[in-house]
C-alpha atoms as a PDB file:
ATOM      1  CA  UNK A   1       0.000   0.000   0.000  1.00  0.00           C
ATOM      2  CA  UNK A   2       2.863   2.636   1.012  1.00  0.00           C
ATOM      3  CA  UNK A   3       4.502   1.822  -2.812  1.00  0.00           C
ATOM      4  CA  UNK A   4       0.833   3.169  -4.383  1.00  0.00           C
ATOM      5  CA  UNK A   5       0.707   6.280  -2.257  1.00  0.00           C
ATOM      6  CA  UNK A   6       2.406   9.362  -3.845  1.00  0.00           C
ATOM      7  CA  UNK A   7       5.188  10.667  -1.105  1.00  0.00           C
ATOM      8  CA  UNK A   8       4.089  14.237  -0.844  1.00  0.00           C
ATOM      9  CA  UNK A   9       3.453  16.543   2.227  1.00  0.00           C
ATOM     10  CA  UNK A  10      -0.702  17.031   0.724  1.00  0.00           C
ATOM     11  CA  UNK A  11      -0.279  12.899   1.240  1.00  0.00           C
ATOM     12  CA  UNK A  12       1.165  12.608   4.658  1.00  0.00           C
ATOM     13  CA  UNK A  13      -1.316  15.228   6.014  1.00  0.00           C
ATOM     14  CA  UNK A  14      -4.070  13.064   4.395  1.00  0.00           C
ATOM     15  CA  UNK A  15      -2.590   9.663   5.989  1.00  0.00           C
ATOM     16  CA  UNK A  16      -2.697  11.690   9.597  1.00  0.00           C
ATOM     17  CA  UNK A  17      -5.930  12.451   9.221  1.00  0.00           C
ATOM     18  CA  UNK A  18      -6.914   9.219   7.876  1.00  0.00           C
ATOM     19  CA  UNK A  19      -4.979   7.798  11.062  1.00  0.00           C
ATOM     20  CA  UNK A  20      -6.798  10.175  13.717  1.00  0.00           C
ATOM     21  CA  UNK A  21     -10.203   8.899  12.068  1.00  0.00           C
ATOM     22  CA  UNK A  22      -9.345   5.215  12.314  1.00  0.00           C
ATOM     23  CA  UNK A  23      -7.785   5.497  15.769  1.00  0.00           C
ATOM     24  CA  UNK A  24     -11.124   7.239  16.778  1.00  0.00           C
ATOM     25  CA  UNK A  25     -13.656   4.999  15.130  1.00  0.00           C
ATOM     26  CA  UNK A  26     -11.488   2.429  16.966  1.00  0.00           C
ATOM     27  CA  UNK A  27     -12.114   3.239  19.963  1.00  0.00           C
ATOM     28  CA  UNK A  28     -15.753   4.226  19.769  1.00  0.00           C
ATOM     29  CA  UNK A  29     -16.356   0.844  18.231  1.00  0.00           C
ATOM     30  CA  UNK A  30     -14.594  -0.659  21.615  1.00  0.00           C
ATOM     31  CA  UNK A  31     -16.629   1.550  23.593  1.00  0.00           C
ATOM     32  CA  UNK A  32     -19.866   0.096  21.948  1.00  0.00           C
ATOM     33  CA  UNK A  33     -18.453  -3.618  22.102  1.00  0.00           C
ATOM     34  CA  UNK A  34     -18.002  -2.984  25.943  1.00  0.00           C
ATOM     35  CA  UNK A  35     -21.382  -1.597  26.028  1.00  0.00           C
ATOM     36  CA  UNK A  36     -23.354  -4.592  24.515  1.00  0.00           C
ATOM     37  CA  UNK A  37     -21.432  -7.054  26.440  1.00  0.00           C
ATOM     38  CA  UNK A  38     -22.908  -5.291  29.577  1.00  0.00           C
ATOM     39  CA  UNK A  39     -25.943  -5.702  28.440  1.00  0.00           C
ATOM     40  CA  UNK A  40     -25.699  -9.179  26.870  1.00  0.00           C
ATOM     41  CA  UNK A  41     -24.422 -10.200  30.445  1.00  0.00           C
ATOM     42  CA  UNK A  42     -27.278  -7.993  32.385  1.00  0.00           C
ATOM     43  CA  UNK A  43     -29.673 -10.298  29.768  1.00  0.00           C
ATOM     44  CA  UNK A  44     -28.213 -13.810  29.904  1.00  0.00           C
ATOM     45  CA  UNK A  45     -29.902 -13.462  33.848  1.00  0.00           C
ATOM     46  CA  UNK A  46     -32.981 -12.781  32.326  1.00  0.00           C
ATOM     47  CA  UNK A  47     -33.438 -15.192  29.938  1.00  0.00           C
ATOM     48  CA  UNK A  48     -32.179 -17.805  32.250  1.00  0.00           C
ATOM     49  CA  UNK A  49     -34.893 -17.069  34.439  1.00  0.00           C
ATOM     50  CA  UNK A  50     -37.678 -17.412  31.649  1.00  0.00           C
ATOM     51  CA  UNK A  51     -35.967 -20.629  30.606  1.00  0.00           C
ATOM     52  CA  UNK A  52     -36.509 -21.897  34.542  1.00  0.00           C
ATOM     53  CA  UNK A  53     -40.093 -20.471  34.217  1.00  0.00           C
ATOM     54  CA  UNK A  54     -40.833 -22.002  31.338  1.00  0.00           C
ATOM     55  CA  UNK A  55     -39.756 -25.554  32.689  1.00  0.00           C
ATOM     56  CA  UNK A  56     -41.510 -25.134  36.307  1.00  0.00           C
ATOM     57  CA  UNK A  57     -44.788 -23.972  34.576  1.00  0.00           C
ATOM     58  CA  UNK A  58     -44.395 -27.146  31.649  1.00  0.00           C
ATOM     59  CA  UNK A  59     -43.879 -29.734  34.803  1.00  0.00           C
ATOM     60  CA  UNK A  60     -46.839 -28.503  36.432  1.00  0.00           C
ATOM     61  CA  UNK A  61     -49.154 -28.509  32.939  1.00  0.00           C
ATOM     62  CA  UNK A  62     -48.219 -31.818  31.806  1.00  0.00           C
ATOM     63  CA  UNK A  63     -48.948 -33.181  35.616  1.00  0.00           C
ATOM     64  CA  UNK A  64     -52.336 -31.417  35.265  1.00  0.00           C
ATOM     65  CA  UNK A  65     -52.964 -33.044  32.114  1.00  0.00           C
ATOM     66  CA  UNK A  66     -51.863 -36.331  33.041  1.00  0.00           C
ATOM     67  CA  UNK A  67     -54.927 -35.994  35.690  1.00  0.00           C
ATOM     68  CA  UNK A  68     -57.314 -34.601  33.241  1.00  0.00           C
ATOM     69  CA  UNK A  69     -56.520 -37.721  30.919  1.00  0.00           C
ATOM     70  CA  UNK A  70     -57.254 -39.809  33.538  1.00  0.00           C
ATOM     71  CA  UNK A  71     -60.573 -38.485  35.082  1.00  0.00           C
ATOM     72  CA  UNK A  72     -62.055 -37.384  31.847  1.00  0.00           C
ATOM     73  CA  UNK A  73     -60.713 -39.672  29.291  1.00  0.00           C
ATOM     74  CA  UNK A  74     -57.638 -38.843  26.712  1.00  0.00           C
ATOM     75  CA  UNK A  75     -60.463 -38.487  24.008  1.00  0.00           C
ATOM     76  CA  UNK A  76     -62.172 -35.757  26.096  1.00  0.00           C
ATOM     77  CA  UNK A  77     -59.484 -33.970  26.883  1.00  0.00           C
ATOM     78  CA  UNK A  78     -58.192 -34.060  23.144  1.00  0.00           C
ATOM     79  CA  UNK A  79     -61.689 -33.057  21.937  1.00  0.00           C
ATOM     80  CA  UNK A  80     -61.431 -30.510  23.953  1.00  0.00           C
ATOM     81  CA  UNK A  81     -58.563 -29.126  23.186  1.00  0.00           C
ATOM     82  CA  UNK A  82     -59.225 -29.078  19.430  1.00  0.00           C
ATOM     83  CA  UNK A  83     -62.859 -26.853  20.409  1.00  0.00           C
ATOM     84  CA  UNK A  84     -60.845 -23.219  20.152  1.00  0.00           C
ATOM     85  CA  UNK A  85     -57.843 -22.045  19.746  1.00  0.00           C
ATOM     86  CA  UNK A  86     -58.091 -18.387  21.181  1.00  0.00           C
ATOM     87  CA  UNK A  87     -56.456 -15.489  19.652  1.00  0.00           C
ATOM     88  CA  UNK A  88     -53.242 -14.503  21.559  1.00  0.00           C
ATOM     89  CA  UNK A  89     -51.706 -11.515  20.019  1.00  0.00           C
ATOM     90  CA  UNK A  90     -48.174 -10.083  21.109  1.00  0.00           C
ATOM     91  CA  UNK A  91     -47.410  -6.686  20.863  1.00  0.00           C
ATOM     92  CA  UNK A  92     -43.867  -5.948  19.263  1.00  0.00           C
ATOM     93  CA  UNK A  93     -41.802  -2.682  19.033  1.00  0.00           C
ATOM     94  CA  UNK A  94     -38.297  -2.851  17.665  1.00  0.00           C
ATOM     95  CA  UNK A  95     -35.665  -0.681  20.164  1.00  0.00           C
ATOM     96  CA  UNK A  96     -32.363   0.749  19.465  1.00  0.00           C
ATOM     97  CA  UNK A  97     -30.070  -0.471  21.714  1.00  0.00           C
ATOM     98  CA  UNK A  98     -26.007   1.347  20.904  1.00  0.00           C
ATOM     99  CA  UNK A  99     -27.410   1.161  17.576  1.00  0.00           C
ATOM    100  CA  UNK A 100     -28.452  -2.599  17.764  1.00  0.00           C
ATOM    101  CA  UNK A 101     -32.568  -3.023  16.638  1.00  0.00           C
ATOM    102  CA  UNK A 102     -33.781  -5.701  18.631  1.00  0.00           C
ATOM    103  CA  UNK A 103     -37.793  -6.508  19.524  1.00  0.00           C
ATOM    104  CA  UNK A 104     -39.164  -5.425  22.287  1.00  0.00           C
ATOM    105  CA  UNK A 105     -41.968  -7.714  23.235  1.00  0.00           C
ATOM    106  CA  UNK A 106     -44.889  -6.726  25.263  1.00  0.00           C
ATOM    107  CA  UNK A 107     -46.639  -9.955  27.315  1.00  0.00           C
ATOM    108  CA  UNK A 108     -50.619  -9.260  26.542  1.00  0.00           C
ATOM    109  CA  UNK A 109     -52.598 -10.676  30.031  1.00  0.00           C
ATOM    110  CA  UNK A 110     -53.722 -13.749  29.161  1.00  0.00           C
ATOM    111  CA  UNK A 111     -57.799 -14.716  29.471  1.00  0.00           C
ATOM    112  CA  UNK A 112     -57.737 -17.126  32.775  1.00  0.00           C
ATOM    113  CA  UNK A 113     -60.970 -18.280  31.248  1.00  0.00           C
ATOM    114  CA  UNK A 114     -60.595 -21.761  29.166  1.00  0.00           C
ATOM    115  CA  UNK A 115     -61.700 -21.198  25.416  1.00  0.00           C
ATOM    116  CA  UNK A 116     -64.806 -23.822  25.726  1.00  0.00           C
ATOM    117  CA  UNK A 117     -67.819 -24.305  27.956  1.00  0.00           C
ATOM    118  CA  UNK A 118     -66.912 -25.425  31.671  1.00  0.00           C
ATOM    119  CA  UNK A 119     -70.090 -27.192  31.277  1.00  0.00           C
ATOM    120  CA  UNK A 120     -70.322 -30.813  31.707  1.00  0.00           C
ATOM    121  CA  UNK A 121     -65.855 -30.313  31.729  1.00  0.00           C
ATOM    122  CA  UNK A 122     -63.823 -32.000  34.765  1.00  0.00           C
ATOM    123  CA  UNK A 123     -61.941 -29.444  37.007  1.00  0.00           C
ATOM    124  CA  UNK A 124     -59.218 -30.889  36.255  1.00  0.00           C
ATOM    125  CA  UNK A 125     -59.982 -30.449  32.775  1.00  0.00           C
ATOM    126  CA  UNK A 126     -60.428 -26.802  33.458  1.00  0.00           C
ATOM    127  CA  UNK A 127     -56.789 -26.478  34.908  1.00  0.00           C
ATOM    128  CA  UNK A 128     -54.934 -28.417  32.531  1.00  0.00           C
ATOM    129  CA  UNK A 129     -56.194 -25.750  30.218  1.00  0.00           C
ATOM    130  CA  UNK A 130     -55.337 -22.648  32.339  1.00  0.00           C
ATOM    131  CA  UNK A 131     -51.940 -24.268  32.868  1.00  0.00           C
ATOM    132  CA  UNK A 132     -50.896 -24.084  29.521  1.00  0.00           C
ATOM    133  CA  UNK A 133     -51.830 -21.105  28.924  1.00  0.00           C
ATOM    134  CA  UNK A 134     -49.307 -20.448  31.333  1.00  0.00           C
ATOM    135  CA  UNK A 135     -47.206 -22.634  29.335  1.00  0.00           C
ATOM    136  CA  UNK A 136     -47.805 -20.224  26.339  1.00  0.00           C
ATOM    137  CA  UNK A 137     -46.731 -17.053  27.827  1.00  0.00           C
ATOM    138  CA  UNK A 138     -44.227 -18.361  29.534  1.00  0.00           C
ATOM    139  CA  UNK A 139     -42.810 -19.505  25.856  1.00  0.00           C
ATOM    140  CA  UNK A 140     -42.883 -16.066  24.898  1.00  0.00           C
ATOM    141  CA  UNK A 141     -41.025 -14.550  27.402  1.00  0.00           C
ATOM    142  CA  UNK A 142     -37.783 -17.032  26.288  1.00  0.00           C
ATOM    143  CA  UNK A 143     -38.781 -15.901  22.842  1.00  0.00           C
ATOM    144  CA  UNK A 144     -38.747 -12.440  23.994  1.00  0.00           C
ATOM    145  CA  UNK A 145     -35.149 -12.631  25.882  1.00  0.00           C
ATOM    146  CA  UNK A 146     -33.615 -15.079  23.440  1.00  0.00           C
ATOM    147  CA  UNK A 147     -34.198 -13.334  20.268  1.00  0.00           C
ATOM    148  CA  UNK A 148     -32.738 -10.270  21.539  1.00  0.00           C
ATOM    149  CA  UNK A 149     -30.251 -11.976  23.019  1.00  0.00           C
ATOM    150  CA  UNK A 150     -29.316 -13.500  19.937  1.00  0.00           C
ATOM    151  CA  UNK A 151     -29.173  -9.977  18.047  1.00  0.00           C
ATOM    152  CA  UNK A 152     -27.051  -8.998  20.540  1.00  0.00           C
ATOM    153  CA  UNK A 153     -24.614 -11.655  20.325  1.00  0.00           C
ATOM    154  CA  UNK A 154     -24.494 -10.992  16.810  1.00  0.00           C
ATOM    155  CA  UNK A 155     -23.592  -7.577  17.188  1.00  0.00           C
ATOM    156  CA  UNK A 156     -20.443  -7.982  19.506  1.00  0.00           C
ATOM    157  CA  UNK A 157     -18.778 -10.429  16.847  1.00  0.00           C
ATOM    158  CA  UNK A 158     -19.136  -8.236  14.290  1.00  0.00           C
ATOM    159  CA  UNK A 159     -18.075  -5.137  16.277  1.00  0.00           C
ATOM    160  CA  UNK A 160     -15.133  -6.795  17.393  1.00  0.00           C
ATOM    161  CA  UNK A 161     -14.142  -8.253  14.017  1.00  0.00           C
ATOM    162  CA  UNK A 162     -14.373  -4.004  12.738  1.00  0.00           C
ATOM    163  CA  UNK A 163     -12.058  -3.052  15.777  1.00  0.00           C
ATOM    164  CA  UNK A 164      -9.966  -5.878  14.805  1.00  0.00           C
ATOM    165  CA  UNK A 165      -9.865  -4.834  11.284  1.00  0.00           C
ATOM    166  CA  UNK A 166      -9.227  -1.618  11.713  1.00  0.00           C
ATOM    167  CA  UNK A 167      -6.381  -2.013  14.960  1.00  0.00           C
ATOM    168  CA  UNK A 168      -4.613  -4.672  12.649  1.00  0.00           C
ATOM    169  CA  UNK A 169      -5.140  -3.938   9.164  1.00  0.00           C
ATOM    170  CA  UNK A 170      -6.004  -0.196   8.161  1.00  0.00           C
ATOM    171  CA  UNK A 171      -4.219   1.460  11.568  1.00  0.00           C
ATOM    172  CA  UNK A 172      -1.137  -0.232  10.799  1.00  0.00           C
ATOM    173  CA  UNK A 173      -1.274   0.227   6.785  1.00  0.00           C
ATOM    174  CA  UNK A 174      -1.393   4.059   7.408  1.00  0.00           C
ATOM    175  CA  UNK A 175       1.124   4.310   9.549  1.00  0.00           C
ATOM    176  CA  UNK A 176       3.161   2.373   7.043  1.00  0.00           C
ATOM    177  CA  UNK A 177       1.900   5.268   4.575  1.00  0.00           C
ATOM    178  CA  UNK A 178       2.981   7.703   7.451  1.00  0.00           C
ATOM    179  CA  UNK A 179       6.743   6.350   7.619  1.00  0.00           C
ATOM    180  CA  UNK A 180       7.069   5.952   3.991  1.00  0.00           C
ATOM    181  CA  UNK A 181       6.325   9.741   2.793  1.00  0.00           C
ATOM    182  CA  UNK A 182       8.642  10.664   6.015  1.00  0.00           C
ATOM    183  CA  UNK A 183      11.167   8.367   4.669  1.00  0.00           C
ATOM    184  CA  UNK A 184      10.869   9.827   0.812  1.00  0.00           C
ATOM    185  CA  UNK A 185      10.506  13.423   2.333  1.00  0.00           C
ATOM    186  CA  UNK A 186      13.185  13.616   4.657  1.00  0.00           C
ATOM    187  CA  UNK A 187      15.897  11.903   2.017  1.00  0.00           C
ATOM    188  CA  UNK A 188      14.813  14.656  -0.646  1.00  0.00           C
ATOM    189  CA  UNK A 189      15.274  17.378   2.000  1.00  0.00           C
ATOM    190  CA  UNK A 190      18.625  15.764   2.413  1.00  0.00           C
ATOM    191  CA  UNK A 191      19.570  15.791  -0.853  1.00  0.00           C
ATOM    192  CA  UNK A 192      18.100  19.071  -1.517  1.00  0.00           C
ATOM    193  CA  UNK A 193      20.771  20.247   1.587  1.00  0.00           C
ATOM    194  CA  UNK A 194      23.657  18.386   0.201  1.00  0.00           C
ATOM    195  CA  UNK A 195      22.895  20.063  -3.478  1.00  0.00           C
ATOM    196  CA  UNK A 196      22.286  23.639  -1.776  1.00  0.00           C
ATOM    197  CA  UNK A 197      25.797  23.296   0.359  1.00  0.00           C
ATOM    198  CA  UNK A 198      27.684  21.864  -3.098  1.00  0.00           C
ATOM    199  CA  UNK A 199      26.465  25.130  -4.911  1.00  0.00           C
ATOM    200  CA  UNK A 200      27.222  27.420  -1.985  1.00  0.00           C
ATOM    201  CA  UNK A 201      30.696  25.620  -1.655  1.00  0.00           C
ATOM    202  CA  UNK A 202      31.143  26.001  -5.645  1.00  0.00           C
ATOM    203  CA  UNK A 203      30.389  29.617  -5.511  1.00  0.00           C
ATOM    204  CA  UNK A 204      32.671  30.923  -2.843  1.00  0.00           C
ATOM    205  CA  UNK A 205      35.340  28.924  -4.738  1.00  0.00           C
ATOM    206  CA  UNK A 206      34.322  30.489  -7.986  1.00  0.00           C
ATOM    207  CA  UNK A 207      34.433  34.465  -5.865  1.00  0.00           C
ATOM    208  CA  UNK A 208      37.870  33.584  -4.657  1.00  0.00           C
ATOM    209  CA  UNK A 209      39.081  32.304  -7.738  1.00  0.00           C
ATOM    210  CA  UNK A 210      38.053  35.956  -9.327  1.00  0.00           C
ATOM    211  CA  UNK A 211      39.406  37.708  -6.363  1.00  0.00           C
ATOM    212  CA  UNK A 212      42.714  36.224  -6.354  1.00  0.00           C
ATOM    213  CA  UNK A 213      42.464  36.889 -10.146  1.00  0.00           C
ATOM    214  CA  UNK A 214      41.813  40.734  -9.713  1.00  0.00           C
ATOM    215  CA  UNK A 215      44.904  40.366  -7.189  1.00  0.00           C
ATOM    216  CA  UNK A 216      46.891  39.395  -9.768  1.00  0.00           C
ATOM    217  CA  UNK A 217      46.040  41.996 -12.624  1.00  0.00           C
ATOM    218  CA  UNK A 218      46.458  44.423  -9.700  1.00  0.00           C
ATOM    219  CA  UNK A 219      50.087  43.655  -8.876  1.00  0.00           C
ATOM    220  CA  UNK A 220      50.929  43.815 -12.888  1.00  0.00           C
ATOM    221  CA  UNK A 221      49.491  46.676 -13.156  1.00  0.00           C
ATOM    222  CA  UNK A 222      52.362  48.178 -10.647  1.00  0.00           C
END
């Protein structure tokens, strides 16, 4: 890269500010990275606690419908089950988190009523169905944490493959840039120096030369 830049003072002033940029995008990148990984820690507790949730509330459903099987017959129960499906409707917004967009999910209050008749239904019936519905929000809540979890996650490996682009590649390629035009500027100065002195030293010889000359014609002239 430093053999296609041209070595001129308009170039190294370029390269510096092209470092300065880099150096700062950089570090703002690192100061993002450090950011999300706050929060991607602060979240991990969260979504480990849906995850729990979700299990302790699945245990207890499939216990209550193990009972409801068995006082009102699997082909009740299934029957049942098949008689509504309810509408449960999340409501989503998307949040910018350091620049991140990740869903922010809003759990609706679920209906505690079961989506048939109680009529002529076991109780146990009743709470198998009520249990998961628990079952169903719960899901959504490790939906909830995971996905934006996940977009997280995503974003600190691809911030810290940028910081590591630019602190290994481009920040070191200009400063190669940088000590190449100082290289190329500082041997022309030199060379300009050693030219200037040679001409100086040339023409005090050549004024001494004519003065010791007009000495001469001077002492003929006597």
């Amino acid at each position: 890269m430093a053999g296609q830049i041209s070595p001129t003072r308009s170039a190294l002033l370029a390269s510096k500010a092209s470092l300065k940029t880099a150096s700062g995008g950089a570090d703002l990148l690192k100061r993002k990275r450090d950011a999300l990984i706050g929060e991607f820690f602060a979240l991990v507790k969260d979504a480990l606690a849906a995850r729990e949730e979700l299990a302790s509330v699945s245990k207890g459903a499939y216990t209550s419908l193990f009972g409801a099987k068995a006082w009102d017959s699997p082909e009740a129960v299934e029957s049942l089950s098949l008689a509504g499906t309810g509408d449960y409707a999340v409501q989503m917004q998307i949040e910018n988190l350091y620049g991140v967009k990740v869903p922010k999910i809003s759990i609706p209050e679920r209906n505690q009523q079961a989506n048939f008749s109680p009529i002529n239904v076991g109780a146990r019936t009743i709470q198998a169905a009520t249990d998961f519905g628990g079952v169903l929000e719960a899901i959504v809540k490790v939906a909830a944490t995971e996905t934006k979890l996940r977009r997280i996650g995503e974003e600190i490996k691809k911030t810290s493959r940028r910081v590591n682009a630019l602190e290994q590649v481009v920040i070191p390629g200009i400063q190669d840039d940088i000590r190449f035009i100082r290289g190329v500027l500082d041997q022309r100065e030199r060379e300009a120096s050693f030219t200037l002195k040679k001409i100086k030293a040339k023409l005090e010889a050549d004024n001494e030369k004519q003065n010791a000359q007009a000495g001469n014609h001077g002492s003929a002239a006597d």
